[in-house]
C-alpha atoms as a PDB file:
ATOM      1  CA  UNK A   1     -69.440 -79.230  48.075  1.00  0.00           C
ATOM      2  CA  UNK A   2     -69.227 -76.262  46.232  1.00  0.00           C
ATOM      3  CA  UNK A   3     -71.710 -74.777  44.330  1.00  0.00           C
ATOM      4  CA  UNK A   4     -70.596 -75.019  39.854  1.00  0.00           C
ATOM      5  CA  UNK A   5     -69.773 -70.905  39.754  1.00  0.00           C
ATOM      6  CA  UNK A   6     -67.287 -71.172  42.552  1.00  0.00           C
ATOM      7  CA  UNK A   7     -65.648 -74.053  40.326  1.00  0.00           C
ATOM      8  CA  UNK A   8     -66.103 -72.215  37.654  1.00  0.00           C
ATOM      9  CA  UNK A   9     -64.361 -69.302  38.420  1.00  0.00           C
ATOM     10  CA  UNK A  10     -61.289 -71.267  40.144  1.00  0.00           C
ATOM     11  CA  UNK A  11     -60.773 -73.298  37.213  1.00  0.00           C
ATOM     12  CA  UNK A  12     -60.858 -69.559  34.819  1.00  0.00           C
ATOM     13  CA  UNK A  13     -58.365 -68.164  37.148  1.00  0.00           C
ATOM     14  CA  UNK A  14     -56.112 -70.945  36.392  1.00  0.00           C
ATOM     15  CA  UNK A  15     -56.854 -71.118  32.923  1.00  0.00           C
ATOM     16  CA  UNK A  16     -56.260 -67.275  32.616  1.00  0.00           C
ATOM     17  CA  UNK A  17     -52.489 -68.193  34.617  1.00  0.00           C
ATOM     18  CA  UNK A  18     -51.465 -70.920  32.228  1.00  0.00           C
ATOM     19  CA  UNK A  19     -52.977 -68.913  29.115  1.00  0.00           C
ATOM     20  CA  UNK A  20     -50.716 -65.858  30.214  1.00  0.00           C
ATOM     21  CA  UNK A  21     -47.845 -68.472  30.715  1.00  0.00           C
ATOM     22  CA  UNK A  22     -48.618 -70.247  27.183  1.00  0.00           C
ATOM     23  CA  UNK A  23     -48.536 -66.483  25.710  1.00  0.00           C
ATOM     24  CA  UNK A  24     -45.007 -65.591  27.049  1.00  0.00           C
ATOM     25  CA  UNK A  25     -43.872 -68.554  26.070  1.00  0.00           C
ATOM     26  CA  UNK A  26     -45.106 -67.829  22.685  1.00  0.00           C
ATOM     27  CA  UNK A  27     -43.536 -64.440  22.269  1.00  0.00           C
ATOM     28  CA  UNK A  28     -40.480 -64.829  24.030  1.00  0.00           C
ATOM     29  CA  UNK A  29     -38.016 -67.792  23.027  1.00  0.00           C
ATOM     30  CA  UNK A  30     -36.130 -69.288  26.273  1.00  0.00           C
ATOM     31  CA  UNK A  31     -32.945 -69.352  24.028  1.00  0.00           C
ATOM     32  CA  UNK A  32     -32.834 -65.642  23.611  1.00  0.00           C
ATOM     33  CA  UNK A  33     -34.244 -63.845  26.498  1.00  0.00           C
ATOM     34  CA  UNK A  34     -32.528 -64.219  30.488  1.00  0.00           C
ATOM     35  CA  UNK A  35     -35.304 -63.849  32.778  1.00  0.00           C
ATOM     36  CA  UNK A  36     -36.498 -67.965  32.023  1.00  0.00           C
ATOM     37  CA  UNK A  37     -35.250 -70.367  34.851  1.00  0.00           C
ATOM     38  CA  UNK A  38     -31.637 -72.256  33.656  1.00  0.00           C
ATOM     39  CA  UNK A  39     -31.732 -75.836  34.220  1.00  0.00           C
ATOM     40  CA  UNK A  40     -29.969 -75.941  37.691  1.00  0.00           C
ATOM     41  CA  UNK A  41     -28.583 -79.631  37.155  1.00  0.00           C
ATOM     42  CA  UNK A  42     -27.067 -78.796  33.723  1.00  0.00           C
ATOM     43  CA  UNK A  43     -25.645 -75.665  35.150  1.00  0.00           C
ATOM     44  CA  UNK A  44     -24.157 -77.411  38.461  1.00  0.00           C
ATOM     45  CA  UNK A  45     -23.330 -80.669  36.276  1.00  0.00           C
ATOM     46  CA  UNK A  46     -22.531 -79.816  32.670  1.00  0.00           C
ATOM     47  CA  UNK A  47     -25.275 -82.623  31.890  1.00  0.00           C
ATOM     48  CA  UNK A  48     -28.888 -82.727  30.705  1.00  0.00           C
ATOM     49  CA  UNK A  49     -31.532 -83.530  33.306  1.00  0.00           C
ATOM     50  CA  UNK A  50     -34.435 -85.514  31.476  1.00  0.00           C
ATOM     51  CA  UNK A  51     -36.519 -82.068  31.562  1.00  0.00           C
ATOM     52  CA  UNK A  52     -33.768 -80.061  29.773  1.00  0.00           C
ATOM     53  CA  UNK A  53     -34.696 -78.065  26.369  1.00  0.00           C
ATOM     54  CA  UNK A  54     -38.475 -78.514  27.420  1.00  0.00           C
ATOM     55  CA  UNK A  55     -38.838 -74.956  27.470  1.00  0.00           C
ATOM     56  CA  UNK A  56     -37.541 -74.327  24.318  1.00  0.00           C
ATOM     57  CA  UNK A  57     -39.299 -77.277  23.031  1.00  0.00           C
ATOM     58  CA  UNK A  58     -42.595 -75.642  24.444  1.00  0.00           C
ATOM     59  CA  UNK A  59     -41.931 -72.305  22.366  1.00  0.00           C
ATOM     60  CA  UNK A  60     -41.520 -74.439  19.737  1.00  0.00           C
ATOM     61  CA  UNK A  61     -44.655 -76.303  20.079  1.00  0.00           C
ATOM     62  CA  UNK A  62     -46.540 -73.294  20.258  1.00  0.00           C
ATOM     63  CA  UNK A  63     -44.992 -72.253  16.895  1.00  0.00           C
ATOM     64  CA  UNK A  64     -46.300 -75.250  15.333  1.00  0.00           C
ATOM     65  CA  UNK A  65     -42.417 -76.558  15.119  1.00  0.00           C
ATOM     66  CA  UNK A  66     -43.014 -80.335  15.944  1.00  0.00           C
ATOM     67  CA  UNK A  67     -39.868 -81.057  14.757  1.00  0.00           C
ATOM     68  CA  UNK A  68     -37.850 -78.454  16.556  1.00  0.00           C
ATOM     69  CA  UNK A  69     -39.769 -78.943  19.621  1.00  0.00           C
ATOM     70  CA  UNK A  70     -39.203 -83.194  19.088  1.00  0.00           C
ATOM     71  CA  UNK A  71     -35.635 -82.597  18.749  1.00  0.00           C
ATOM     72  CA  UNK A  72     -35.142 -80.459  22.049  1.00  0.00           C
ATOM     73  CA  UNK A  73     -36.883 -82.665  24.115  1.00  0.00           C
ATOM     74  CA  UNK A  74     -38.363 -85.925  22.961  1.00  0.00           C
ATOM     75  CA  UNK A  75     -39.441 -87.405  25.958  1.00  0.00           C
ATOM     76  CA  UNK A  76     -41.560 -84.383  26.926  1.00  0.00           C
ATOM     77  CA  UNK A  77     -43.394 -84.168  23.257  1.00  0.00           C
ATOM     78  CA  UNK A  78     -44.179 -87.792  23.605  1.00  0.00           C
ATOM     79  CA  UNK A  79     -45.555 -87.337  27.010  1.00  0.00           C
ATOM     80  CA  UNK A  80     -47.697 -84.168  26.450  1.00  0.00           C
ATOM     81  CA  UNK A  81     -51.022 -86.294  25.497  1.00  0.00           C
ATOM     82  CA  UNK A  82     -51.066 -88.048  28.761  1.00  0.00           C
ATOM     83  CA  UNK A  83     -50.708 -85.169  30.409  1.00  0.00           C
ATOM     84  CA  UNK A  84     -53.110 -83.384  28.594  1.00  0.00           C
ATOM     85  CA  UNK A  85     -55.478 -86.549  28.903  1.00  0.00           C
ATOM     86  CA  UNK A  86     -54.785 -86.583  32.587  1.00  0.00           C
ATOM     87  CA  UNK A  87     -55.479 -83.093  33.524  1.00  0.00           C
ATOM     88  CA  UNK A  88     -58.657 -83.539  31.369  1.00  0.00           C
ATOM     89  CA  UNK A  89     -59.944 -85.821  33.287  1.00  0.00           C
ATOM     90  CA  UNK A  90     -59.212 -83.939  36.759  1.00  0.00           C
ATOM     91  CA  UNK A  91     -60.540 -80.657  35.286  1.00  0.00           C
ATOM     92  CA  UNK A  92     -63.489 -82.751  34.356  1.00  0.00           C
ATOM     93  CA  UNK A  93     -63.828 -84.432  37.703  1.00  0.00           C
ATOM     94  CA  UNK A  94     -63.572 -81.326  39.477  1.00  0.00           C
ATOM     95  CA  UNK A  95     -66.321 -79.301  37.413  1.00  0.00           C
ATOM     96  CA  UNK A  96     -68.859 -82.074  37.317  1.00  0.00           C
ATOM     97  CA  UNK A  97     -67.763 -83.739  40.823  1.00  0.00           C
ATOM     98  CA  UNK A  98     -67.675 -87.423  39.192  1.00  0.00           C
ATOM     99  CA  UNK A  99     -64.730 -89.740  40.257  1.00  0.00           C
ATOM    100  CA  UNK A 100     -63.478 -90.674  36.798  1.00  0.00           C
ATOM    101  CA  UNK A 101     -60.457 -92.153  37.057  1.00  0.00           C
ATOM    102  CA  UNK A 102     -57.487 -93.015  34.413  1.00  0.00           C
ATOM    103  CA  UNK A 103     -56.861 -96.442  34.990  1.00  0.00           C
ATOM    104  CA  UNK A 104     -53.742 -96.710  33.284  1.00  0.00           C
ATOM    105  CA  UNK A 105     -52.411 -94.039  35.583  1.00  0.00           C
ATOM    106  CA  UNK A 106     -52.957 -95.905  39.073  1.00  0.00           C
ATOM    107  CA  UNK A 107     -51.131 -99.216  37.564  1.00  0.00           C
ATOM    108  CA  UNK A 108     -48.457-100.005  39.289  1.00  0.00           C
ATOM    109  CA  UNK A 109     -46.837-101.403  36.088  1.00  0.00           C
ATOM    110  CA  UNK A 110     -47.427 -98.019  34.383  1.00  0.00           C
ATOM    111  CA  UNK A 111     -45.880 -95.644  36.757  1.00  0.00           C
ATOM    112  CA  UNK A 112     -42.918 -97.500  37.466  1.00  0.00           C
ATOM    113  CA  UNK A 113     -42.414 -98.057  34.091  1.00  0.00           C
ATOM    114  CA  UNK A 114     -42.737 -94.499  33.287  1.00  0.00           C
ATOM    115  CA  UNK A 115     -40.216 -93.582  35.813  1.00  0.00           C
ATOM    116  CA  UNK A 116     -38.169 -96.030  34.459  1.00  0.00           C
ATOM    117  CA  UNK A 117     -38.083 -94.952  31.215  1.00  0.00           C
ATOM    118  CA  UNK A 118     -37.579 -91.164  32.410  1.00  0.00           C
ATOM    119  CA  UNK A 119     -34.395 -92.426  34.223  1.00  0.00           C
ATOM    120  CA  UNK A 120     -33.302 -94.287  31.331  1.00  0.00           C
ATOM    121  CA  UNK A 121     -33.913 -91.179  28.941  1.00  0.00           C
ATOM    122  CA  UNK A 122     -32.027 -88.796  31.460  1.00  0.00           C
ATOM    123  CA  UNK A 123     -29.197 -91.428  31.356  1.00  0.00           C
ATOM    124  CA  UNK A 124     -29.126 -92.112  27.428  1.00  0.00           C
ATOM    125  CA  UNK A 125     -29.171 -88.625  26.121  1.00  0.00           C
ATOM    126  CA  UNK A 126     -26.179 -88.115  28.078  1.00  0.00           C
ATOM    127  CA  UNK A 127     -24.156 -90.754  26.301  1.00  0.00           C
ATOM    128  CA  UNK A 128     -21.722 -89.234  23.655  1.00  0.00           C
ATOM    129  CA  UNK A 129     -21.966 -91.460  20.816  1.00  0.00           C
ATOM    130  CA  UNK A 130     -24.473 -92.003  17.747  1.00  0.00           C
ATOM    131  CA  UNK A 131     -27.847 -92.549  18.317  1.00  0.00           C
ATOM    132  CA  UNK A 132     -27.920 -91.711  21.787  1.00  0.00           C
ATOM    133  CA  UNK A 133     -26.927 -88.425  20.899  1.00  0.00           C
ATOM    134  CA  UNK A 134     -29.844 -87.863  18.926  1.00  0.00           C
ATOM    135  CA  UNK A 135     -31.706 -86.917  22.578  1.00  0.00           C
ATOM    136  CA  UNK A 136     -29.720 -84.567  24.072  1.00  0.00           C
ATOM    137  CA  UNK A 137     -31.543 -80.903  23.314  1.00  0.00           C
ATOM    138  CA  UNK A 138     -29.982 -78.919  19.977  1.00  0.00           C
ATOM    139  CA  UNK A 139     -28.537 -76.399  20.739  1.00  0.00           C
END
């Protein structure tokens, strides 16, 4: 077990990380400067991966542009408050050393669904025609 200031100070580092992260994001949009990562499906494929235009989209978000950020990547948007409820609860867990759990995440049901939907999303916003086209990223 260890003592509150080690956890502490582990969970600032990584705070400090993804606050540096969140900042570059923020200054720099993906769309204009080289040195962020390419989606490596899209560039060996010519198709959209269900992650594509989430960087974009996180610039976006970061500008307040819900809309921009929706249209880019859709899937991701929607799925930013579980995350963010998830990692709550582990940050939580981890400071405090309780064993709250998120039961919705450890249902079967739920994460096969999820996956399932993912799939279908990567699949759908590949398809050429109207509305389907609606989720591939603008570009």
């Amino acid at each position: 077990m260890q003592p509150i200031y080690k956890r502490i100070s582990w969970l600032l580092a990584v705070g400090i990380v993804l606050a540096a992260l969140g900042y570059l994001y923020f200054l720099y949009n993906p769309t204009q400067h080289s040195f962020f990562l390419s989606c490596p499906f899209k560039s060996l494929t010519g198709y959209h991966c269900a992650g594509c235009g989430s960087q974009r989209a996180i610039h976006q978000l970061l500008h307040g542009e819900w809309y921009s950020a929706f249209r880019l990547n859709p899937f991701m948007v929607v799925s930013l408050p579980l995350v963010f409820y998830g990692l709550g609860t582990k940050i939580y867990n981890y400071l405090f050393q309780k064993e709250h759990r998120v039961q919705l995440f450890y249902k079967p049901w739920f994460i096969y669904g999820y996956f399932a939907i993912a799939i279908l999303y990567w699949i759908l916003r590949n398809v050429p025609f109207t509305p389907f086209s609606y989720l591939a990223p603008t570009e």
